[in-house]
C-alpha atoms as a PDB file:
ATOM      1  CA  UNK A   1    -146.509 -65.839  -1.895  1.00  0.00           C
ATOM      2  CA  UNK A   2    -149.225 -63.097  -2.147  1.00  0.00           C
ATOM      3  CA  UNK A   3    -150.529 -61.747  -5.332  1.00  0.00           C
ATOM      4  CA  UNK A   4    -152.396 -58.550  -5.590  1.00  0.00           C
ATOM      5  CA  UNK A   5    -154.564 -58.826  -8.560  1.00  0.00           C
ATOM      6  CA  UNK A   6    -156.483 -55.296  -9.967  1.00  0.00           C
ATOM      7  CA  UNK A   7    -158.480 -55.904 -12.867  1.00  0.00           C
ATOM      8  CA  UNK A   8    -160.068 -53.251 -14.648  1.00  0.00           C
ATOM      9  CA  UNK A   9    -162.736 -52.122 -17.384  1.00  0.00           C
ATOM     10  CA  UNK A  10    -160.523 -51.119 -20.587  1.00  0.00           C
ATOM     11  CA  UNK A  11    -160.917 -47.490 -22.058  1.00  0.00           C
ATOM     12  CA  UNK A  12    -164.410 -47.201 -24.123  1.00  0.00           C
ATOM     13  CA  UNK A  13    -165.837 -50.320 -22.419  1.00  0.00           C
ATOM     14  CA  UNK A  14    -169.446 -48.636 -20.495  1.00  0.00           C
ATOM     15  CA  UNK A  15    -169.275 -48.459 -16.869  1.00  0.00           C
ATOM     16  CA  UNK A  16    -172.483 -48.263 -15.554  1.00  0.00           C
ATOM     17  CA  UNK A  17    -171.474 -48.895 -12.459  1.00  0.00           C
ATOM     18  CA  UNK A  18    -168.568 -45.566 -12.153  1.00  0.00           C
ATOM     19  CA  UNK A  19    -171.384 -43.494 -14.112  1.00  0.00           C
ATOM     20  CA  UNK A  20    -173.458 -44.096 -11.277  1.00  0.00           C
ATOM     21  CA  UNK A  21    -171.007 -43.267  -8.572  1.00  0.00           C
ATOM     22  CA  UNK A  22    -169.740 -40.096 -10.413  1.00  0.00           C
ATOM     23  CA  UNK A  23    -173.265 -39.284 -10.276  1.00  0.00           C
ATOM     24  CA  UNK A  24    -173.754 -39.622  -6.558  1.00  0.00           C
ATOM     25  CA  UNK A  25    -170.517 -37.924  -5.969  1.00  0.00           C
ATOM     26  CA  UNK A  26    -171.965 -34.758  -8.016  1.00  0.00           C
ATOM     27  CA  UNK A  27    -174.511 -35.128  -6.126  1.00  0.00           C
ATOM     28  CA  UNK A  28    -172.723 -34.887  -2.409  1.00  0.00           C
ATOM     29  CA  UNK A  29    -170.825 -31.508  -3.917  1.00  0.00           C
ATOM     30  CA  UNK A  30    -168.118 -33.305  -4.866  1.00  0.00           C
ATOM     31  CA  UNK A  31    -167.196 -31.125  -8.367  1.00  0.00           C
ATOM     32  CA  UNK A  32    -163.782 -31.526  -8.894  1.00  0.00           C
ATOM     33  CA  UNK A  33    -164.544 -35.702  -9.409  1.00  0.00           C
ATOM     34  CA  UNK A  34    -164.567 -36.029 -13.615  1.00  0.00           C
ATOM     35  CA  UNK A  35    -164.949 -39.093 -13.988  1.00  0.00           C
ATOM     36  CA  UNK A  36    -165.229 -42.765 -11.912  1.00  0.00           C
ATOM     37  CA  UNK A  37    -164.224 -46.250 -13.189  1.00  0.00           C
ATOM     38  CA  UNK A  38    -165.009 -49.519 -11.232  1.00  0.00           C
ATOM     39  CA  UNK A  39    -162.748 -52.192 -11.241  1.00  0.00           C
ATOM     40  CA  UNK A  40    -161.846 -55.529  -8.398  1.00  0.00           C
ATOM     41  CA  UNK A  41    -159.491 -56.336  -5.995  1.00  0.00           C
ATOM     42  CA  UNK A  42    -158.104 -59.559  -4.949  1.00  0.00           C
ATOM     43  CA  UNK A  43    -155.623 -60.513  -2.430  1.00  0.00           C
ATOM     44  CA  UNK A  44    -154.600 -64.232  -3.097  1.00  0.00           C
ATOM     45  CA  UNK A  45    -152.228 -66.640  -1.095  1.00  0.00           C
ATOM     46  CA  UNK A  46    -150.236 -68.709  -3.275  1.00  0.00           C
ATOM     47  CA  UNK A  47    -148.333 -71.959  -1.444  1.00  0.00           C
ATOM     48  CA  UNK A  48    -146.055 -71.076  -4.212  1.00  0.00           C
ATOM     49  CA  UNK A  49    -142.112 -70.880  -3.723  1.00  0.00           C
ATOM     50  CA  UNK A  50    -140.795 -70.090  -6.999  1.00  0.00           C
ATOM     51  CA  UNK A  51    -141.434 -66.459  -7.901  1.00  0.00           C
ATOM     52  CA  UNK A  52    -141.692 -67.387 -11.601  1.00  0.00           C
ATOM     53  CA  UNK A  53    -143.890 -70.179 -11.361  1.00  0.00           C
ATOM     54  CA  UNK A  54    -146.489 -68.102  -8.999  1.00  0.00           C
ATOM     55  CA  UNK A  55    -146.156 -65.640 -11.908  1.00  0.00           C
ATOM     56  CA  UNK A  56    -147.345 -67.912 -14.325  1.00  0.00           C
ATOM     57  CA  UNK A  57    -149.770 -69.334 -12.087  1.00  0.00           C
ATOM     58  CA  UNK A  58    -151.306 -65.530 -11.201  1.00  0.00           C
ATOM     59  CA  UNK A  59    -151.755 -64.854 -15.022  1.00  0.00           C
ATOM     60  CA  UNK A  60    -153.195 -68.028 -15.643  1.00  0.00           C
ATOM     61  CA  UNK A  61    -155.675 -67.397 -13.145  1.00  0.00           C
ATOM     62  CA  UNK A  62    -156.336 -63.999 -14.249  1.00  0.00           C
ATOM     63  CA  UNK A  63    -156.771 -65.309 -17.976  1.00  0.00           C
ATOM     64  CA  UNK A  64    -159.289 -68.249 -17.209  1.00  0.00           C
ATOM     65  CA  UNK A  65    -161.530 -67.000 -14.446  1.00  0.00           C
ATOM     66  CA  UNK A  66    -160.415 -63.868 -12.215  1.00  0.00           C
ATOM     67  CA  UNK A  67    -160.563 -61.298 -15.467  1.00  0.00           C
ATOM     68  CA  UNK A  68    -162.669 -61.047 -18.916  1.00  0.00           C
ATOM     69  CA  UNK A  69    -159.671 -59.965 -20.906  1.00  0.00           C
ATOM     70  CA  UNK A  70    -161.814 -59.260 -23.920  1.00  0.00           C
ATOM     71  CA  UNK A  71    -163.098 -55.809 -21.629  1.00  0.00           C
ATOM     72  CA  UNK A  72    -160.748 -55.723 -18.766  1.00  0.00           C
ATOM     73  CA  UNK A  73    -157.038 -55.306 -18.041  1.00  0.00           C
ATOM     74  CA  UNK A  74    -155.282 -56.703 -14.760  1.00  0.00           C
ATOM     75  CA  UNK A  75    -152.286 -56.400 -13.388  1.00  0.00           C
ATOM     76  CA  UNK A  76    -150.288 -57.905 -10.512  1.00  0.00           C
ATOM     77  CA  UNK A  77    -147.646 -57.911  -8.067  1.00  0.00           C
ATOM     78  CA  UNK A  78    -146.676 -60.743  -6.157  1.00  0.00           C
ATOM     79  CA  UNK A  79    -144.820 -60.505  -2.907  1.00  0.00           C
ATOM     80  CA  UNK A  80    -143.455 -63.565  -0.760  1.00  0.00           C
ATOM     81  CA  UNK A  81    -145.092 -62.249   2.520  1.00  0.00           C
END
């Protein structure tokens, strides 16, 4: 199984990080950009079979280690290629 894993700052946490790039994308004439948030992206391979237990598996990771769920969402999807 593969899981793609997004994890993002929730609404009203600070960016810094998009600030800046909004910033430098003013900057290059690009006007029409309101606003930038930066989040990760993780491919992971899963020697998983079971679509429920990868699942489970994927949100536990997310939960302990791949995402601060205090300031960030995630999401998933989880394909068997």
């Amino acid at each position: 199984m593969k899981a793609k894993i997004y994890v993002t700052l929730k609404l009203g946490i600070h960016d810094p990080q998009g600030h800046a790039i909004h910033q430098s994308l003013t900057t290059l004439g690009f006007d029409a950009v309101n606003d930038v948030r930066l989040g990760k992206f993780l491919e992971v391979t899963l020697e998983e079979p079971d679509q429920e237990k990868a699942e489970a598996t994927v949100k536990s990771m997310c939960e302990k280690l791949l995402a601060n769920p205090v300031i960030e969402n995630y999401r998933y999807e989880i394909s068997s290629s």
